[in-house]
Protein backbone atom coordinates (compact mmCIF):
# COMPACT_ATOMS: atom_id res chain seq x y z
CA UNK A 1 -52.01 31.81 -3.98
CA UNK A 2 -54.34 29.28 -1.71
CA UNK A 3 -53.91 26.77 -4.76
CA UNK A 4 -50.16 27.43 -5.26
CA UNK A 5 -49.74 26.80 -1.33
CA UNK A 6 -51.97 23.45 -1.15
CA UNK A 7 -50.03 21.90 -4.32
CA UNK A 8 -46.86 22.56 -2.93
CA UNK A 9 -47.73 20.90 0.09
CA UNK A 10 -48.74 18.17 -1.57
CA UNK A 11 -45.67 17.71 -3.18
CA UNK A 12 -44.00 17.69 -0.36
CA UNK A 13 -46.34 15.27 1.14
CA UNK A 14 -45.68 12.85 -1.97
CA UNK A 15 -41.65 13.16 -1.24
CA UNK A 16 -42.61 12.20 2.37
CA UNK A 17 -44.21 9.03 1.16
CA UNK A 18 -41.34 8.03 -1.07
CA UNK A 19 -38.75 8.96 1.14
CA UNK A 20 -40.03 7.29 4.47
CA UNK A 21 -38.38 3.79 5.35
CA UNK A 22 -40.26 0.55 4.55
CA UNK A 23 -41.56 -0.59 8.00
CA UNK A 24 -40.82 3.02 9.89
CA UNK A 25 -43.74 3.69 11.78
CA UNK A 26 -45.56 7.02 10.33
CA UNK A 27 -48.29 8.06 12.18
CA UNK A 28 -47.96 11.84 10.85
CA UNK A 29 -47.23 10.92 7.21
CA UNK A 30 -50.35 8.28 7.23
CA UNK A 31 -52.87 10.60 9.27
CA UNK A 32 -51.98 13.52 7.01
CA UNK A 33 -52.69 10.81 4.00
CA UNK A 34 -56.12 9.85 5.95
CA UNK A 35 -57.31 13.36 5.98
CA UNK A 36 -56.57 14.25 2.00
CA UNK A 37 -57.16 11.13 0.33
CA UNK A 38 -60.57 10.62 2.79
CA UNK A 39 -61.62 14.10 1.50
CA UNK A 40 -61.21 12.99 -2.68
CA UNK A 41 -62.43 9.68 -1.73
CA UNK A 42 -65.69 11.19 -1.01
CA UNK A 43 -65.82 13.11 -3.37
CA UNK A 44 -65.42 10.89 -5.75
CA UNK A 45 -68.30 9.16 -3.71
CA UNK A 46 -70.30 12.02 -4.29
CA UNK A 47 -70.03 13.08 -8.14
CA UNK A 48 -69.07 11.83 -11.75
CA UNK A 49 -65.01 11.24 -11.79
CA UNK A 50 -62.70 10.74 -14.65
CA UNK A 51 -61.36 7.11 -14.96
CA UNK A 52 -60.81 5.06 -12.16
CA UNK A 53 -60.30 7.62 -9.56
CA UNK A 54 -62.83 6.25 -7.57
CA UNK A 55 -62.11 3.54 -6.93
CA UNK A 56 -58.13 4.26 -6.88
CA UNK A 57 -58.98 6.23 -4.31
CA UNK A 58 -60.93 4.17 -2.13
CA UNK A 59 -58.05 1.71 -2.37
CA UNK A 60 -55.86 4.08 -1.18
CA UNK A 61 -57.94 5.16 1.66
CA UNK A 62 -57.77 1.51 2.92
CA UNK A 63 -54.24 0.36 2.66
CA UNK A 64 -53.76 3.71 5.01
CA UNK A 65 -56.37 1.98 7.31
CA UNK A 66 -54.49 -1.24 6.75
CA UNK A 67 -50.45 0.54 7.78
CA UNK A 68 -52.17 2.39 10.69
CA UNK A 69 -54.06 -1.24 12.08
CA UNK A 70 -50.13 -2.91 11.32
CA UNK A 71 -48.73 -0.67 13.66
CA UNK A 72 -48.29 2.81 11.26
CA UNK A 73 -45.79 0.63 9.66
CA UNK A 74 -44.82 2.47 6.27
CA UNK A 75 -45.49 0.10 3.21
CA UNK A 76 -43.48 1.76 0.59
CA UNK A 77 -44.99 -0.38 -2.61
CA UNK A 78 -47.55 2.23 -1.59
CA UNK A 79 -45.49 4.95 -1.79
CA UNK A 80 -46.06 6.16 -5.46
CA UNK A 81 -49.45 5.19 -5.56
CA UNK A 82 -50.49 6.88 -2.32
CA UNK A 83 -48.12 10.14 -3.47
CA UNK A 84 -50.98 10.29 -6.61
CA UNK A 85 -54.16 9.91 -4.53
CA UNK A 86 -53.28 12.91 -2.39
CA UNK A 87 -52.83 15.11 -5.94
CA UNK A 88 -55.96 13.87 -6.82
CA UNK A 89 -57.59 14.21 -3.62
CA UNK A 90 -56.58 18.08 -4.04
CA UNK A 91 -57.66 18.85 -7.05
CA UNK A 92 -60.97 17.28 -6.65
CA UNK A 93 -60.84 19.19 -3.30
CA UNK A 94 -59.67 23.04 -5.40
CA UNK A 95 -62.68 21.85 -8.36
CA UNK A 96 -65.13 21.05 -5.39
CA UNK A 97 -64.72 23.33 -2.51
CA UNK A 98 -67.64 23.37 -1.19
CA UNK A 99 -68.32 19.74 -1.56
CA UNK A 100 -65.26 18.89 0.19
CA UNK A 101 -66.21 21.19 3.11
CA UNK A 102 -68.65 19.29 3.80
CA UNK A 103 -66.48 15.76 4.02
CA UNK A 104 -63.88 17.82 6.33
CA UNK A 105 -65.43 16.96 9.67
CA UNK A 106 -64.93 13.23 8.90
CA UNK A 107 -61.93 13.43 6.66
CA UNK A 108 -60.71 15.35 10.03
CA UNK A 109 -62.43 12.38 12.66
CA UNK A 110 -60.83 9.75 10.54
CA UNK A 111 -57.26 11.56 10.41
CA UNK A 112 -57.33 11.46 14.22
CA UNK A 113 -58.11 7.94 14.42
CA UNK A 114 -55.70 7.19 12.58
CA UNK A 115 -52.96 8.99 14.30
CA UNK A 116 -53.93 7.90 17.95
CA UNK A 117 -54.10 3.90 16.35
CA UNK A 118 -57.89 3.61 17.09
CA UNK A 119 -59.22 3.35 13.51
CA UNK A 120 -61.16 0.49 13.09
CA UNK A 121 -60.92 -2.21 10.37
CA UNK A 122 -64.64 -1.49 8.84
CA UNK A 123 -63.81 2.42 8.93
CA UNK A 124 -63.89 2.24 5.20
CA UNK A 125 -67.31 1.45 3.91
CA UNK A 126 -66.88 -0.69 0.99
CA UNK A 127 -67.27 0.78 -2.63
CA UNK A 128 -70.55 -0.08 -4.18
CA UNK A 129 -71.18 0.41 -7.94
CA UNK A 130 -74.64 0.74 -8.78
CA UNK A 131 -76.00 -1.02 -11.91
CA UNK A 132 -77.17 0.18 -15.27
CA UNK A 133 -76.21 3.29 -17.61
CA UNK A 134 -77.05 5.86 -14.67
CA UNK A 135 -74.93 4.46 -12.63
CA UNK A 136 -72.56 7.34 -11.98
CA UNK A 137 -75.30 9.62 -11.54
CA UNK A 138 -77.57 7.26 -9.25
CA UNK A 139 -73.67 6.99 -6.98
CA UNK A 140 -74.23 11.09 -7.16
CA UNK A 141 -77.52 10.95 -5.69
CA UNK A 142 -76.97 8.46 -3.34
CA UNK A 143 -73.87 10.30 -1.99
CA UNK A 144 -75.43 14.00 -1.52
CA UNK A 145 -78.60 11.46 0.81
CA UNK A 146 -76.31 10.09 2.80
């Protein structure tokens, strides 16, 4: 039921971001969009994820940053893109409860900054790939220290 709930509101969530007018401001849409997609993004941070979700959603986590710092001016070339972060974001979120639990209180902090306009530019730590075959599971490690 939970699950059923949270994917519909996604959905609806990924109409919003089509449907809202290039260069409308959207403080709502993009601080709802902070707190999702800043939960999967670190989760992704934190474990082994298929393809290039990780860094997809990074990116998406930082062109929200960028519409909020312009304003919460709606880009809509983001629209799709941003739509599929927030399904991602969820079911990384429904495979890793409690993992994401513990990246609410920020995903939260950053979803108010971004709705009162006081995010900062360098909110976003940049995305560092560690080198060699471990890679993903040295990112793991590194994640769950931090």
């Amino acid at each position: 039921m939970r699950r059923a709930r949270m994917d519909s509101d996604v959905v609806q969530l990924g109409l919003f971001c089509m449907l809202a007018d290039h260069g409308a401001e959207e403080p709502e849409l993009l601080a709802s969009l902070a707190y999702l997609i800043g939960m999967g993004a670190e989760i992704a941070r934190a474990i082994p994820v298929a393809g290039q979700n990780r860094p997809g959603l990074h990116q998406a986590l930082i062109a929200v940053v960028d519409m909020t710092m312009d304003g919460h001016r709606w880009d809509s070339s983001w629209a799709a893109q941003l739509g599929t972060a927030a399904e991602i974001s969820i079911d990384l979120f429904c495979s890793y409860n409690q993992l994401g639990r513990h990246f609410e209180p920020g995903a939260r902090q950053l979803s108010q900054e971004v709705k009162a306009g006081t995010v900062k530019a360098d909110a976003i730590a940049p995305l560092n790939f560690p080198s060699g075959k471990d890679s993903t599971k040295t990112a793991a490690v590194t994640a769950e220290i931090s």
